[in-house]
Structures are given as structure tokens and as C-alpha cells.
C-alpha atoms as a PDB file:
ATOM      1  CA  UNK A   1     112.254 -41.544-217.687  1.00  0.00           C
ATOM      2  CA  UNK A   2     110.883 -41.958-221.025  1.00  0.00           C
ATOM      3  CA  UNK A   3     110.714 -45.449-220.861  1.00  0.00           C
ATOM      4  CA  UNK A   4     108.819 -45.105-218.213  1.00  0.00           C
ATOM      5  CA  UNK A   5     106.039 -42.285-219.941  1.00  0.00           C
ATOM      6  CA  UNK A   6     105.944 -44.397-222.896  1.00  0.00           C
ATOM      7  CA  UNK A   7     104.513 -47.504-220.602  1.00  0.00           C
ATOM      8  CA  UNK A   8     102.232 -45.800-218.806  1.00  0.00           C
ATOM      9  CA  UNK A   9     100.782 -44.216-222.037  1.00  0.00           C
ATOM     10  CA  UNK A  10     100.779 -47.647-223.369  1.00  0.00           C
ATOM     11  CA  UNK A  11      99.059 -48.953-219.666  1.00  0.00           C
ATOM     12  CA  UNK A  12      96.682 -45.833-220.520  1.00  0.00           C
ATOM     13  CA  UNK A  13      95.932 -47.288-223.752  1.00  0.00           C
ATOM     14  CA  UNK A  14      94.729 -50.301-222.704  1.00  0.00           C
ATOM     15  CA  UNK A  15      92.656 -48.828-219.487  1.00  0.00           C
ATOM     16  CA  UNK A  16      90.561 -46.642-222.042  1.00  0.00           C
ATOM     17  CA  UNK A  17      90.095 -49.843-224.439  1.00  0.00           C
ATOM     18  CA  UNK A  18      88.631 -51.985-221.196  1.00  0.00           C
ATOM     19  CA  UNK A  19      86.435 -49.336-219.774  1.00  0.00           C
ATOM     20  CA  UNK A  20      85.020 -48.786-223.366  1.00  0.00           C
ATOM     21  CA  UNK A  21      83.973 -52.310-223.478  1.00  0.00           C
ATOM     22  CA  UNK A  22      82.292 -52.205-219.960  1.00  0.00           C
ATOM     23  CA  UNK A  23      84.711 -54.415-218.174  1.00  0.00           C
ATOM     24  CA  UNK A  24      85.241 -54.269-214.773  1.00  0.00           C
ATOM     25  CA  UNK A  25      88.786 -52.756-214.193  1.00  0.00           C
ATOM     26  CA  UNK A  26      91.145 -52.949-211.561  1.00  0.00           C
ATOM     27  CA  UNK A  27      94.753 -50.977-211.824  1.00  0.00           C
ATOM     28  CA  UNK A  28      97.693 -51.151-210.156  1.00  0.00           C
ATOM     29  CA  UNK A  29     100.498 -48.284-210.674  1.00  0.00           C
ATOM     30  CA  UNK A  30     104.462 -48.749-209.724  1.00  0.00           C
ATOM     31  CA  UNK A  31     106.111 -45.448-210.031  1.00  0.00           C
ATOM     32  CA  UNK A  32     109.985 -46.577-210.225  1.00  0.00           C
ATOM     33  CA  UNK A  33     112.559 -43.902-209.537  1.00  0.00           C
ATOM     34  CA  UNK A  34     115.107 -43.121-211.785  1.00  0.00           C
ATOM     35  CA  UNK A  35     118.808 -43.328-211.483  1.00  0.00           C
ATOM     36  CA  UNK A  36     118.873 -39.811-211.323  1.00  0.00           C
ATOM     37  CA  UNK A  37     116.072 -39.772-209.125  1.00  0.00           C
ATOM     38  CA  UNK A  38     118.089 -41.919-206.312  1.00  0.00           C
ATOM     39  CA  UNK A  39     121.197 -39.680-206.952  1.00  0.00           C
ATOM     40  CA  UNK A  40     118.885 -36.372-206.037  1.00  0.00           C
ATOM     41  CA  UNK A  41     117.286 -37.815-202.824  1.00  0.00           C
ATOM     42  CA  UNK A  42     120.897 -38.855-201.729  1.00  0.00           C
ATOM     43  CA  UNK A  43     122.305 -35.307-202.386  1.00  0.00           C
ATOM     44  CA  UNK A  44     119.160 -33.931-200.785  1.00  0.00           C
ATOM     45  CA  UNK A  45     119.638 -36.207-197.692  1.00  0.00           C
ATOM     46  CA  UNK A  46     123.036 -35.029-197.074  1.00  0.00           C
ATOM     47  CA  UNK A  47     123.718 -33.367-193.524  1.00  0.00           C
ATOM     48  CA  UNK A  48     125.027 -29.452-193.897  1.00  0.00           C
ATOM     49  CA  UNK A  49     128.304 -30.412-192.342  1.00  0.00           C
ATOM     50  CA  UNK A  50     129.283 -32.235-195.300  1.00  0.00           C
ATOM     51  CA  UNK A  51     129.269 -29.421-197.693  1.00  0.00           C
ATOM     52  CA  UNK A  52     131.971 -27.957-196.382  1.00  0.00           C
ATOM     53  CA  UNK A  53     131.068 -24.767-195.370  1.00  0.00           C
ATOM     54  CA  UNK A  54     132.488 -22.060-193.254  1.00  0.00           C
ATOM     55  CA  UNK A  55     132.136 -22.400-189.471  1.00  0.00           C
ATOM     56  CA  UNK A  56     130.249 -19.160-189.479  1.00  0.00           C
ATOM     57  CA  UNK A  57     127.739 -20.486-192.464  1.00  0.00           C
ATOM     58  CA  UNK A  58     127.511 -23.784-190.948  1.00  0.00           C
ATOM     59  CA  UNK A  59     126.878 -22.846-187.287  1.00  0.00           C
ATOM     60  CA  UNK A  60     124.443 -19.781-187.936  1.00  0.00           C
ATOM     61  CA  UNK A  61     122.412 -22.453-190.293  1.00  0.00           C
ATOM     62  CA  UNK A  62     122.260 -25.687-187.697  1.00  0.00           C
ATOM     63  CA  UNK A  63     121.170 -22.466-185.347  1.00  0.00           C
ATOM     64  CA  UNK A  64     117.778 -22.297-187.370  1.00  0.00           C
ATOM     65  CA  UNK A  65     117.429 -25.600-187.512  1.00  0.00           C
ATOM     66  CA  UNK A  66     118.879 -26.679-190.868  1.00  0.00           C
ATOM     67  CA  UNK A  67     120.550 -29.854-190.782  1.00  0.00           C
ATOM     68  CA  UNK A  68     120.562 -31.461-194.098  1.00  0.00           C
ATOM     69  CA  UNK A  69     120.163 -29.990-197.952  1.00  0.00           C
ATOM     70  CA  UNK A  70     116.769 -30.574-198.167  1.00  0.00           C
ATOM     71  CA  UNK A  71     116.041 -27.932-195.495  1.00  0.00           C
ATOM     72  CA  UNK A  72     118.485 -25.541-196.644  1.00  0.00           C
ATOM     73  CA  UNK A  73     117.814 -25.353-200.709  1.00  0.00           C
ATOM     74  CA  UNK A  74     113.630 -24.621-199.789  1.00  0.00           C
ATOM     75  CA  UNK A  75     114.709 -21.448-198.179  1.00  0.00           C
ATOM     76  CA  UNK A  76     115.283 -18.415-200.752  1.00  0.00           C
ATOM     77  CA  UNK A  77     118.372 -16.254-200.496  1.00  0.00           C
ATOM     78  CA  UNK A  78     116.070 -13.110-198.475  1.00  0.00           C
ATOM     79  CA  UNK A  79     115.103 -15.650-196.135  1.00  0.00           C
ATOM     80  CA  UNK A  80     118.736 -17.174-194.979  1.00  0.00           C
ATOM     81  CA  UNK A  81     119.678 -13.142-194.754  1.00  0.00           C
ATOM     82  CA  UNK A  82     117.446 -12.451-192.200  1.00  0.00           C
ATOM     83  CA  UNK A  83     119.055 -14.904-190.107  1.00  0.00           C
ATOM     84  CA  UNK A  84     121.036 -13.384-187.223  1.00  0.00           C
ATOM     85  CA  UNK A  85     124.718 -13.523-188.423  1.00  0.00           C
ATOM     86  CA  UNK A  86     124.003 -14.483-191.901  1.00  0.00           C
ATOM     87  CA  UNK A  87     125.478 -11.999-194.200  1.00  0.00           C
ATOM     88  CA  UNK A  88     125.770 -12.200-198.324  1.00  0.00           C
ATOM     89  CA  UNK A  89     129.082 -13.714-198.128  1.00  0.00           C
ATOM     90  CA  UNK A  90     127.824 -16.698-196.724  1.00  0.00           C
ATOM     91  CA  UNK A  91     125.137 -16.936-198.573  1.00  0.00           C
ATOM     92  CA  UNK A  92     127.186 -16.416-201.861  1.00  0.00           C
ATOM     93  CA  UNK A  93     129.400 -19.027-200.187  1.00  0.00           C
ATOM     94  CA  UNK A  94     125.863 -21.342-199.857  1.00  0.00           C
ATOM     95  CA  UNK A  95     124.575 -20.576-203.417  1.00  0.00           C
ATOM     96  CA  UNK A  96     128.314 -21.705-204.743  1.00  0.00           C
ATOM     97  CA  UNK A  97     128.585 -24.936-202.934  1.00  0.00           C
ATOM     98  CA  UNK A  98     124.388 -26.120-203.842  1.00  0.00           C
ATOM     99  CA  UNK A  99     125.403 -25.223-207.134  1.00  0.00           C
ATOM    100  CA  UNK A 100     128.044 -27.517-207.904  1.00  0.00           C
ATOM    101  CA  UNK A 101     125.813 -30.087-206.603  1.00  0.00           C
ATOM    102  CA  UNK A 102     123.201 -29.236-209.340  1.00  0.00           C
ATOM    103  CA  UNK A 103     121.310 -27.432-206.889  1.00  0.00           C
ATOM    104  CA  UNK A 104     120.303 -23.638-205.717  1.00  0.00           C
ATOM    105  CA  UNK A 105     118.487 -22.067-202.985  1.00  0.00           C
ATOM    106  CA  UNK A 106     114.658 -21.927-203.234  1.00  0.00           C
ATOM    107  CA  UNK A 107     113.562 -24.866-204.898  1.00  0.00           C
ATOM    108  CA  UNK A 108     110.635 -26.642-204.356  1.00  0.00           C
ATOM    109  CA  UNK A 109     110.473 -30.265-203.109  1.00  0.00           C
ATOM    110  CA  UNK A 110     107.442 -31.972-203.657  1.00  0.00           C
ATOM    111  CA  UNK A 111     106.237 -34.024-200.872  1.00  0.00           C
ATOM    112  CA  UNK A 112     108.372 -37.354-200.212  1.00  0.00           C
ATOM    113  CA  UNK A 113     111.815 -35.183-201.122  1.00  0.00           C
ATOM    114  CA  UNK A 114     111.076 -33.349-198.219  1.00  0.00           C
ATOM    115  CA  UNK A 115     111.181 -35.796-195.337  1.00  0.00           C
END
């Protein structure tokens, strides 16, 4: 990731020295995701049922529509408790599992994580 900063500072560089010389400029940006980039979008793409979660958790969530990670860790713990059935041990039982995959309940996913 710092590679990366470090050339587009550099790329930055040389934008301001052509523009200060009048030249016409054309640019061209490549935005390459990191390793740990790929291995966040893969966690985030995993469907519910492979967390292993009770049946109770598991059912009540595909009930609302929930079906992979993504969907579940951009709801906050108030909202999954107002779900019919949903009580704190599940979502204790939620917050446990997400967390041992780096991840926790109300996060926000910018745009393309959210697919």
C-alpha cells in the first residue's frame, strides 16, 4: 500500500511539473488492489452458511435477506435485534464469529465492497 502512495505522489509530481509548463496533459490512473485487499473482498463475499452459525442465527438472518458477510457486517448490533427471533445470544454468537475473521458488525463498505 505504500508502494503504491509513494507512486502516485511521485505521478503527482510530475502532473504539477507539466501543467506548470502549459502542456497539454492527459492521465491515466490504475488503482491495483492489495493482497490484503483481495483477501477482504473474498471474506466479504462469503455466503452466511459458511460461518458456521447456529440454525437459529443462520435461518432468522437468510429470513431478512442476508446471504453473504457483506450484508450482514453493515447492519449494527440494534438493528439485527429487532429482527423477529434474534436475541443477544445470537448476536454475541455473530459478533464472535465476524471477529475472528477481522471483522465486526456495522462497518462501512464503500461502494464496490458492497456488491
Amino acid at each position: 500500500m505504500l508502494k503504491i502512495l509513494s507512486e502516485v505522489r511521485e505521478g503527482l509530481k510530475e502532473v504539477r511539473k507539466i501543467l506548470q509548463e502549459g502542456k497539454e496533459l492527459k492521465i491515466t490512473i490504475i488503482i491495483a488492489i492489495s493482497e490484503n485487499g483481495k483477501q477482504r473482498l473474498k471474506k466479504l463475499n462469503t455466503p452466511i452458511e459458511k460461518l458456521n452459525l447456529s440454525v437459529r442465527a443462520e435461518k432468522v438472518l437468510k429470513e431478512n435477506g442476508i446471504h453473504f458477510v457483506r450484508d450482514l457486517v453493515q447492519k449494527t448490533p440494534q438493528e439485527l435485534l429487532k429482527m423477529k427471533n434474534m436475541g443477544r445470544k445470537s448476536v454475541n454468537e455473530i459478533k464472535a464469529v465476524l471477529g475472528q475473521k477481522g471483522l465486526s458488525l456495522g462497518m462501512f463498505l464503500p461502494p464496490k465492497e458492497r456488491r
